[in-house]
PDB file of N, CA and C in Angstrom:
ATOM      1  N   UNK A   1      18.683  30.040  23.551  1.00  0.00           N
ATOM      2  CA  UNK A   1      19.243  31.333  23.841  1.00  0.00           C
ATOM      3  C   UNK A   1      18.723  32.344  22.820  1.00  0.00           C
ATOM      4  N   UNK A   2      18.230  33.614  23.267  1.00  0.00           N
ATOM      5  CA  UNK A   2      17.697  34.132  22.260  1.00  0.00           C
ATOM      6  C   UNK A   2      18.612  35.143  21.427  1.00  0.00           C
ATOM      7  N   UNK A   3      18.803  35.257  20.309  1.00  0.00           N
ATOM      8  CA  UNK A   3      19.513  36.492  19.557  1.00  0.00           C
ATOM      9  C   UNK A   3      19.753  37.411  20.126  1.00  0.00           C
ATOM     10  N   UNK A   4      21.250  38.271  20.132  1.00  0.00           N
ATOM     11  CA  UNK A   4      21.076  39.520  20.470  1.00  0.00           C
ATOM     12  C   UNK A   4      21.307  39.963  19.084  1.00  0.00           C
ATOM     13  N   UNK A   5      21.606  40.942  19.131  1.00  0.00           N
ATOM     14  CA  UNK A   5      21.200  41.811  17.526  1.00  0.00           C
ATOM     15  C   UNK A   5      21.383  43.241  17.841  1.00  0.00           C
ATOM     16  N   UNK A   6      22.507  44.075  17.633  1.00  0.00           N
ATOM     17  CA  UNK A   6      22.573  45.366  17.633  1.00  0.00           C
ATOM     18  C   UNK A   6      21.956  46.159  16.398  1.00  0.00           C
ATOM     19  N   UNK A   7      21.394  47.185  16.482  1.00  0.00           N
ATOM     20  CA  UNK A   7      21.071  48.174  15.276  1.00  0.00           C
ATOM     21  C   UNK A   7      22.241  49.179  14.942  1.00  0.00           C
ATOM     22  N   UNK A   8      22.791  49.026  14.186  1.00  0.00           N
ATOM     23  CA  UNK A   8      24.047  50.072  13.318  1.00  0.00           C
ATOM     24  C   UNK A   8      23.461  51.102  12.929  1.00  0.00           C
ATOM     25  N   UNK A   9      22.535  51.057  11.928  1.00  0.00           N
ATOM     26  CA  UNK A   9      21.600  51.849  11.321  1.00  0.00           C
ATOM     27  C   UNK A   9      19.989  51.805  10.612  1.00  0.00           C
ATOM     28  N   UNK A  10      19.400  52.465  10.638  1.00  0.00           N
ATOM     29  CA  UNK A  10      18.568  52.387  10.509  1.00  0.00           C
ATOM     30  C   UNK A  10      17.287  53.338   9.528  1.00  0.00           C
ATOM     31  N   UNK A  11      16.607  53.403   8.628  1.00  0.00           N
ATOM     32  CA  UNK A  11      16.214  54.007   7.742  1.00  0.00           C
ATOM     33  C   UNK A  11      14.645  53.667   7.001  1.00  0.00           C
ATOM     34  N   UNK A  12      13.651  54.010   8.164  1.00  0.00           N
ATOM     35  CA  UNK A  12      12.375  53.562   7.782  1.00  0.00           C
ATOM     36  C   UNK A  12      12.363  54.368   6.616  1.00  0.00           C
ATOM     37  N   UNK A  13      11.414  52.758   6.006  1.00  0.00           N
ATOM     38  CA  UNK A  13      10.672  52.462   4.757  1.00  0.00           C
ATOM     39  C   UNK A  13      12.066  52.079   3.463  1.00  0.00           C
ATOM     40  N   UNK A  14      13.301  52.262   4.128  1.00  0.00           N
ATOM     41  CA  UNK A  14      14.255  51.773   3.530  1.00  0.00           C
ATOM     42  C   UNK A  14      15.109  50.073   3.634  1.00  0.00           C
ATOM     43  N   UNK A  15      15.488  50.780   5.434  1.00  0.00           N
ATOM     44  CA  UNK A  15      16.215  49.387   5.581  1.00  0.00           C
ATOM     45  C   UNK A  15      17.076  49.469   7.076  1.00  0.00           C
ATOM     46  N   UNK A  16      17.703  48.756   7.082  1.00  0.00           N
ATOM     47  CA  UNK A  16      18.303  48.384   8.481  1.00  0.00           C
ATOM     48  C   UNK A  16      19.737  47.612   8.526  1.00  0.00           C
ATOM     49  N   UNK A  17      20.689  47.951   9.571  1.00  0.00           N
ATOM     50  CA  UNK A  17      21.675  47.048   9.372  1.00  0.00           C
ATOM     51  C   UNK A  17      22.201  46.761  10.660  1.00  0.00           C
ATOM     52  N   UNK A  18      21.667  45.438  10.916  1.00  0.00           N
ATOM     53  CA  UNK A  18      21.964  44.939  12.408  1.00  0.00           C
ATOM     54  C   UNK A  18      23.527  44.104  12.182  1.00  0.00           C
ATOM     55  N   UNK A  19      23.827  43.939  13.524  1.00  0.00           N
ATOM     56  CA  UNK A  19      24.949  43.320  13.838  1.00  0.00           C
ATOM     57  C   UNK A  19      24.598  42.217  15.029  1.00  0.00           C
ATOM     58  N   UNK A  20      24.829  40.871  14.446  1.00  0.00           N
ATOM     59  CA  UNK A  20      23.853  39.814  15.123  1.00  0.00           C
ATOM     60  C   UNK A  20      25.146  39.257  16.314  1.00  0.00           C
ATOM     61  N   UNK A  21      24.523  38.262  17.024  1.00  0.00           N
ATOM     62  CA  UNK A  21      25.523  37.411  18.300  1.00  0.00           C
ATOM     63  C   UNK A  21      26.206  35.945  17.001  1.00  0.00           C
ATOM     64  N   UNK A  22      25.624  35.900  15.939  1.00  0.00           N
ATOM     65  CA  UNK A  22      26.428  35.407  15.157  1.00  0.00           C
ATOM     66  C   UNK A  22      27.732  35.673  14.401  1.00  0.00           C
ATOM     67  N   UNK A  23      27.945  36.872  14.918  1.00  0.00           N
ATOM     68  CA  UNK A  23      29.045  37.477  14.107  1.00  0.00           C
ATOM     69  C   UNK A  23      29.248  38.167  12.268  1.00  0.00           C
ATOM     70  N   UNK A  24      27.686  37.920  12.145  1.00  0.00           N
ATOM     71  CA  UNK A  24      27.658  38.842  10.854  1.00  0.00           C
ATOM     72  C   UNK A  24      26.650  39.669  10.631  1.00  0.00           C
ATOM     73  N   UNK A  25      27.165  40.847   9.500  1.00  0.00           N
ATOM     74  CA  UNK A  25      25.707  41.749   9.505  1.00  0.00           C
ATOM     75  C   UNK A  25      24.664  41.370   8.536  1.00  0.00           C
ATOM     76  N   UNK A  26      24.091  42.044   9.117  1.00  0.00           N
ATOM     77  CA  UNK A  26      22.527  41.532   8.216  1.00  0.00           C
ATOM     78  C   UNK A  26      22.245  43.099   7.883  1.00  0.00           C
ATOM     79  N   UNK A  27      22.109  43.177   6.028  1.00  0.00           N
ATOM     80  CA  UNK A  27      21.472  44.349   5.427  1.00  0.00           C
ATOM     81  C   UNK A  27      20.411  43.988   4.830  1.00  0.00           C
ATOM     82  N   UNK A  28      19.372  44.862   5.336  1.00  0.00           N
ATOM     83  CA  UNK A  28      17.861  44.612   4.778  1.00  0.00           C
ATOM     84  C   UNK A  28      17.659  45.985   4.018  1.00  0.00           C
ATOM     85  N   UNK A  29      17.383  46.038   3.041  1.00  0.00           N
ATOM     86  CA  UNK A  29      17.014  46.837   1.827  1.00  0.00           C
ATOM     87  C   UNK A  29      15.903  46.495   1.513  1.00  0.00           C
ATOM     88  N   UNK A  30      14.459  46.720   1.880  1.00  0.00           N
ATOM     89  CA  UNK A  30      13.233  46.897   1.338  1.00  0.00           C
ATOM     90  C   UNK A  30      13.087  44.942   1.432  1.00  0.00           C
ATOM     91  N   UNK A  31      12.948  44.418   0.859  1.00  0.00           N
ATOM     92  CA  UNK A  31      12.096  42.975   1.228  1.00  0.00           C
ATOM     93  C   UNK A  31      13.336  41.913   1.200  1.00  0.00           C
ATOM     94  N   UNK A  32      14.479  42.469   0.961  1.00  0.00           N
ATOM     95  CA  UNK A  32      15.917  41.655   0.700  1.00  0.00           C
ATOM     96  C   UNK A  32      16.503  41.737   1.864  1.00  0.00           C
ATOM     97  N   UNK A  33      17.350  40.837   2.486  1.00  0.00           N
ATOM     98  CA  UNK A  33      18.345  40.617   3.698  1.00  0.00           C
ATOM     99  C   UNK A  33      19.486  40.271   3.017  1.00  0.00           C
ATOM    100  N   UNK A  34      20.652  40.543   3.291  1.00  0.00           N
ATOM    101  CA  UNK A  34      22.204  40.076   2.699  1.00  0.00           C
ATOM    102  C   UNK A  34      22.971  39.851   3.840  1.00  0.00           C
ATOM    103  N   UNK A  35      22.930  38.748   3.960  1.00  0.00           N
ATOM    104  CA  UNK A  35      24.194  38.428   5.100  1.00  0.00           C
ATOM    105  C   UNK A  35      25.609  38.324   5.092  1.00  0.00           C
ATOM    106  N   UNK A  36      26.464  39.048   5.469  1.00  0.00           N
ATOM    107  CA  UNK A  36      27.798  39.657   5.091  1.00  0.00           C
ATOM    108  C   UNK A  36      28.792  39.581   6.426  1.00  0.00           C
ATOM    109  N   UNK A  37      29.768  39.020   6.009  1.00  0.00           N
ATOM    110  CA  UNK A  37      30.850  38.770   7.180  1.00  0.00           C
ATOM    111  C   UNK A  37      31.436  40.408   7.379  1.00  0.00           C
ATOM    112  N   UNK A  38      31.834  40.702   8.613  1.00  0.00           N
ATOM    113  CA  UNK A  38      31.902  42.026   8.696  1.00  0.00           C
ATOM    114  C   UNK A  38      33.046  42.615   7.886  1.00  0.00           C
ATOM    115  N   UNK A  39      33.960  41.764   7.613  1.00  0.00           N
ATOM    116  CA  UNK A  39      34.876  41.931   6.448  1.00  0.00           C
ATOM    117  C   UNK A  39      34.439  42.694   4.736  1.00  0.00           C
ATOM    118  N   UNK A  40      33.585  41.759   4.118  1.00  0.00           N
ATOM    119  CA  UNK A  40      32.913  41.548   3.145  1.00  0.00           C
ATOM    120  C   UNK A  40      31.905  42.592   4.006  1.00  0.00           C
ATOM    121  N   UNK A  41      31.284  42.828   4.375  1.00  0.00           N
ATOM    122  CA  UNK A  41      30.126  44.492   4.604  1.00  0.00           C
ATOM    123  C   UNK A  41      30.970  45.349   4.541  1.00  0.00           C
ATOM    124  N   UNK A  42      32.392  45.649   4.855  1.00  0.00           N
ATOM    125  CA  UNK A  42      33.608  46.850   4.597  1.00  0.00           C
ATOM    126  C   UNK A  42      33.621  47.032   3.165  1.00  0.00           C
ATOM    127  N   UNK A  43      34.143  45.913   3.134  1.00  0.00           N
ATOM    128  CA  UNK A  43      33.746  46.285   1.037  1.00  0.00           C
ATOM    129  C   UNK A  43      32.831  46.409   0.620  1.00  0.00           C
ATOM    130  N   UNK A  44      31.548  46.008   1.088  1.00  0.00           N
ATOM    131  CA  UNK A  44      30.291  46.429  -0.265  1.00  0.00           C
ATOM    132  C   UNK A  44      30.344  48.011   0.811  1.00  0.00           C
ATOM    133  N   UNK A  45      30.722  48.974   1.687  1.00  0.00           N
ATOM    134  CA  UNK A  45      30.264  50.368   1.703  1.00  0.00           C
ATOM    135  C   UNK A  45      31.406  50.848   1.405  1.00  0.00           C
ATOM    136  N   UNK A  46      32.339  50.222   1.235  1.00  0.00           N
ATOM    137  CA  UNK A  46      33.513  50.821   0.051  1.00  0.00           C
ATOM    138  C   UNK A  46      32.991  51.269  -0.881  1.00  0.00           C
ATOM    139  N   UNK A  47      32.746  50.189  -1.888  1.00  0.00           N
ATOM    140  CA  UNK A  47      32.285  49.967  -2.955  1.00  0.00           C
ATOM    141  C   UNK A  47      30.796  50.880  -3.503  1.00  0.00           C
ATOM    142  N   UNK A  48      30.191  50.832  -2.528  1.00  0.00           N
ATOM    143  CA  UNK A  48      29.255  51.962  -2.542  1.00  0.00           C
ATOM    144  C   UNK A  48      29.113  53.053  -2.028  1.00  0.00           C
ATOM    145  N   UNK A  49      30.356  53.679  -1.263  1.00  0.00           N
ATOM    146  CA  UNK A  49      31.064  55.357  -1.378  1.00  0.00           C
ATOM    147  C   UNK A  49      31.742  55.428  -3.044  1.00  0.00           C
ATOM    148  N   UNK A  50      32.049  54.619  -3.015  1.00  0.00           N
ATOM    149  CA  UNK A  50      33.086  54.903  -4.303  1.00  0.00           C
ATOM    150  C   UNK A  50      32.023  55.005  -5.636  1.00  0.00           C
ATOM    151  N   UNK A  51      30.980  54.515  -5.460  1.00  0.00           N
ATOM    152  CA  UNK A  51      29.672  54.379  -6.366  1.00  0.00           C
ATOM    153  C   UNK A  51      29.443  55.953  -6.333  1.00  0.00           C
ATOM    154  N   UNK A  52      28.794  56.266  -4.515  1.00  0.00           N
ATOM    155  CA  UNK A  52      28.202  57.576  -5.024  1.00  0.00           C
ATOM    156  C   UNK A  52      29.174  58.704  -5.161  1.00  0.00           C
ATOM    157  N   UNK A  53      30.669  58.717  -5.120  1.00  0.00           N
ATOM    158  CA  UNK A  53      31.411  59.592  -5.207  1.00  0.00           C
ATOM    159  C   UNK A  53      31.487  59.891  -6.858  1.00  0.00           C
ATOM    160  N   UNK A  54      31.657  58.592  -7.781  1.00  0.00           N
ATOM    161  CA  UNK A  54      31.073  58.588  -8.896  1.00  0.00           C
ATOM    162  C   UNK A  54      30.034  59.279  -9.819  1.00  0.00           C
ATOM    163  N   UNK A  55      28.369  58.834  -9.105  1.00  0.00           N
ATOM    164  CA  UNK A  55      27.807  59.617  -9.462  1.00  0.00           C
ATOM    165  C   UNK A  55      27.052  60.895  -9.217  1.00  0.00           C
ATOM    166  N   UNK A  56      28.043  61.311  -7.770  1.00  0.00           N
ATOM    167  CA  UNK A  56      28.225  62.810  -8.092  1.00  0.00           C
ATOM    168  C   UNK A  56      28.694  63.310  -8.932  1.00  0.00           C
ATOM    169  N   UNK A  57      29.666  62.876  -9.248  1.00  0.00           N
ATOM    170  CA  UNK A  57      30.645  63.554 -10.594  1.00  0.00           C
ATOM    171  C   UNK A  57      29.763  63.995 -11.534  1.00  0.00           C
ATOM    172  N   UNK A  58      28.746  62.241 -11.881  1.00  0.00           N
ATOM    173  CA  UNK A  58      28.171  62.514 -13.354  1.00  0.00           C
ATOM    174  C   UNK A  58      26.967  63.824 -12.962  1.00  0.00           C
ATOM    175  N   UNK A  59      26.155  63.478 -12.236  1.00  0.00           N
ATOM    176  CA  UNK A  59      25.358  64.713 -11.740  1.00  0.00           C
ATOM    177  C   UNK A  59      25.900  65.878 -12.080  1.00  0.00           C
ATOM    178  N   UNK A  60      26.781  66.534 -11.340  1.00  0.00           N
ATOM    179  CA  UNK A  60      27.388  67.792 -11.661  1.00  0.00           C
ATOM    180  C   UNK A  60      27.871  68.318 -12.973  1.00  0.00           C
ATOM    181  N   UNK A  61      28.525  67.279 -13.761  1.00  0.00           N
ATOM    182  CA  UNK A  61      28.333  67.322 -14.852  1.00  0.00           C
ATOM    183  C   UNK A  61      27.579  67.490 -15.706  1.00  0.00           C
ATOM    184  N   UNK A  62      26.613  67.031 -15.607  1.00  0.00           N
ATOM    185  CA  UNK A  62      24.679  67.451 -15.853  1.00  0.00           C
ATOM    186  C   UNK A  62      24.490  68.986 -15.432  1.00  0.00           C
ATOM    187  N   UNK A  63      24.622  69.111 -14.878  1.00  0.00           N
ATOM    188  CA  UNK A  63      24.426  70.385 -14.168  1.00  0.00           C
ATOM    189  C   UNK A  63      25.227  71.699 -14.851  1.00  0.00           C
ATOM    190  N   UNK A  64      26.634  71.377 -15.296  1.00  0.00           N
ATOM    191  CA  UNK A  64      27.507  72.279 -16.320  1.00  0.00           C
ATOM    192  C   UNK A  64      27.274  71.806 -17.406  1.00  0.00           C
ATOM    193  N   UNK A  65      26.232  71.514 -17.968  1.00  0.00           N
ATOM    194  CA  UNK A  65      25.998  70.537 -19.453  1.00  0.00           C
ATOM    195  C   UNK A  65      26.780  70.553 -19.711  1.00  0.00           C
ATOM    196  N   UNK A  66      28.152  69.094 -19.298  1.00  0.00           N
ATOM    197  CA  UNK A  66      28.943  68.781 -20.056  1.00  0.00           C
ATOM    198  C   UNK A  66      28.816  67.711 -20.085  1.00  0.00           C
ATOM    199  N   UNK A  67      29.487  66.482 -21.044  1.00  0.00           N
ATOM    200  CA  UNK A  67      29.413  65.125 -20.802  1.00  0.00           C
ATOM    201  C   UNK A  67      29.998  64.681 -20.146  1.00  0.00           C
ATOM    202  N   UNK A  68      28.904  63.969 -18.770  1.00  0.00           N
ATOM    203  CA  UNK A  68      29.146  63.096 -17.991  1.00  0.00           C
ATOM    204  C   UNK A  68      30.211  62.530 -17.953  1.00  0.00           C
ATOM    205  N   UNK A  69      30.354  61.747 -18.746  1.00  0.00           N
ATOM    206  CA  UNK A  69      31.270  60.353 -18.765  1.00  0.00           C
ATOM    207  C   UNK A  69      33.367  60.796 -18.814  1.00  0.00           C
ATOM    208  N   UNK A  70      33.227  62.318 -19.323  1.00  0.00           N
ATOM    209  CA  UNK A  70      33.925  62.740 -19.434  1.00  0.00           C
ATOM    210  C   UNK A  70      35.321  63.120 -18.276  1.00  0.00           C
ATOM    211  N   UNK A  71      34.194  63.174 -16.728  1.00  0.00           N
ATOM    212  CA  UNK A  71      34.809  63.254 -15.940  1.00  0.00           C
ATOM    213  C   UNK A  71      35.512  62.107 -15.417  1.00  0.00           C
ATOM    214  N   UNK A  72      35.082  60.841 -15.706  1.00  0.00           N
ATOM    215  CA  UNK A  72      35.708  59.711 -14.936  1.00  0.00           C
ATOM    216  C   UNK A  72      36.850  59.318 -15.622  1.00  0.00           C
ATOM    217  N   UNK A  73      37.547  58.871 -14.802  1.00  0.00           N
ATOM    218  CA  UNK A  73      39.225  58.392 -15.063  1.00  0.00           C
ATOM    219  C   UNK A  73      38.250  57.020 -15.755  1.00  0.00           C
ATOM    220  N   UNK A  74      39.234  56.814 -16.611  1.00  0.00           N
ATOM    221  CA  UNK A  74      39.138  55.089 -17.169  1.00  0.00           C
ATOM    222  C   UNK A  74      40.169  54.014 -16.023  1.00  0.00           C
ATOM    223  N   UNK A  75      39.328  53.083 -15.163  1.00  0.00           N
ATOM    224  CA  UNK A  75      40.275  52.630 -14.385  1.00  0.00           C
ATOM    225  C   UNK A  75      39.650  51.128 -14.370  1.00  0.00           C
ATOM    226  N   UNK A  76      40.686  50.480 -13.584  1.00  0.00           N
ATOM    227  CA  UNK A  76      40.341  48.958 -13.597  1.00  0.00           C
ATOM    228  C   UNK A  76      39.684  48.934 -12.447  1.00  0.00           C
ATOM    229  N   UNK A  77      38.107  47.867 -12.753  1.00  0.00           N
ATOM    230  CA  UNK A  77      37.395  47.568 -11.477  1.00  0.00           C
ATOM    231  C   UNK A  77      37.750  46.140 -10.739  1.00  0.00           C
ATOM    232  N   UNK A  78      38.059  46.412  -9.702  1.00  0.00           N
ATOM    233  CA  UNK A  78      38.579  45.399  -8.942  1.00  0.00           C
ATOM    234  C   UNK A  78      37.342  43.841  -8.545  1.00  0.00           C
ATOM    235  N   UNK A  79      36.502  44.420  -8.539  1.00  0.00           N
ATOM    236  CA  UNK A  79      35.097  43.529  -8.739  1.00  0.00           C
ATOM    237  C   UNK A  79      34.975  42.792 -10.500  1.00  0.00           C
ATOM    238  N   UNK A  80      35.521  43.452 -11.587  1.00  0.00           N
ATOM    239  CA  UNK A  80      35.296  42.357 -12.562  1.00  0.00           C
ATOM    240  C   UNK A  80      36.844  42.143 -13.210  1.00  0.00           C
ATOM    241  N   UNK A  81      36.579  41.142 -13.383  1.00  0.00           N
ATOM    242  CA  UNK A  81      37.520  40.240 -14.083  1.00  0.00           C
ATOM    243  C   UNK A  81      37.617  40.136 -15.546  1.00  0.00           C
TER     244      UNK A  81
END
């Protein structure tokens, strides 16, 4: 039986993120594939809104030459232990 495979998104010379008849996604980033239960793919684009919401901050901060680091709350990351 051959694969079906939906395209979610897509981003030549970047990457791709299909949604397979196996039930998980596949993120390809340049020569890397990560296979991710659709659960676990919710959290890593959590996790990476919350990244670039971040370093907007520091950017802009750059931008009012002030220090960066200044803007972020000190908070606990749920990823380390």
């Amino acid at each position: 039986m051959k694969e079906v495979k939906v395209i979610l998104a897509d981003c030549p010379g970047l990457g791709r993120v299909q949604l397979c008849e196996c039930n998980s996604i596949h993120l390809n980033l340049g020569p890397v594939t990560v296979n991710l239960a659709p659960e676990a793919f919710a959290q890593a684009a959590d996790l990476i809104h919350h990244a670039m919401e971040q370093l907007t901050k520091i950017v802009d901060a750059k931008r009012l030459e002030e220090d960066p680091f200044s803007t972020l709350a000190t908070q606990k990351n749920q990823f380390l232990h």
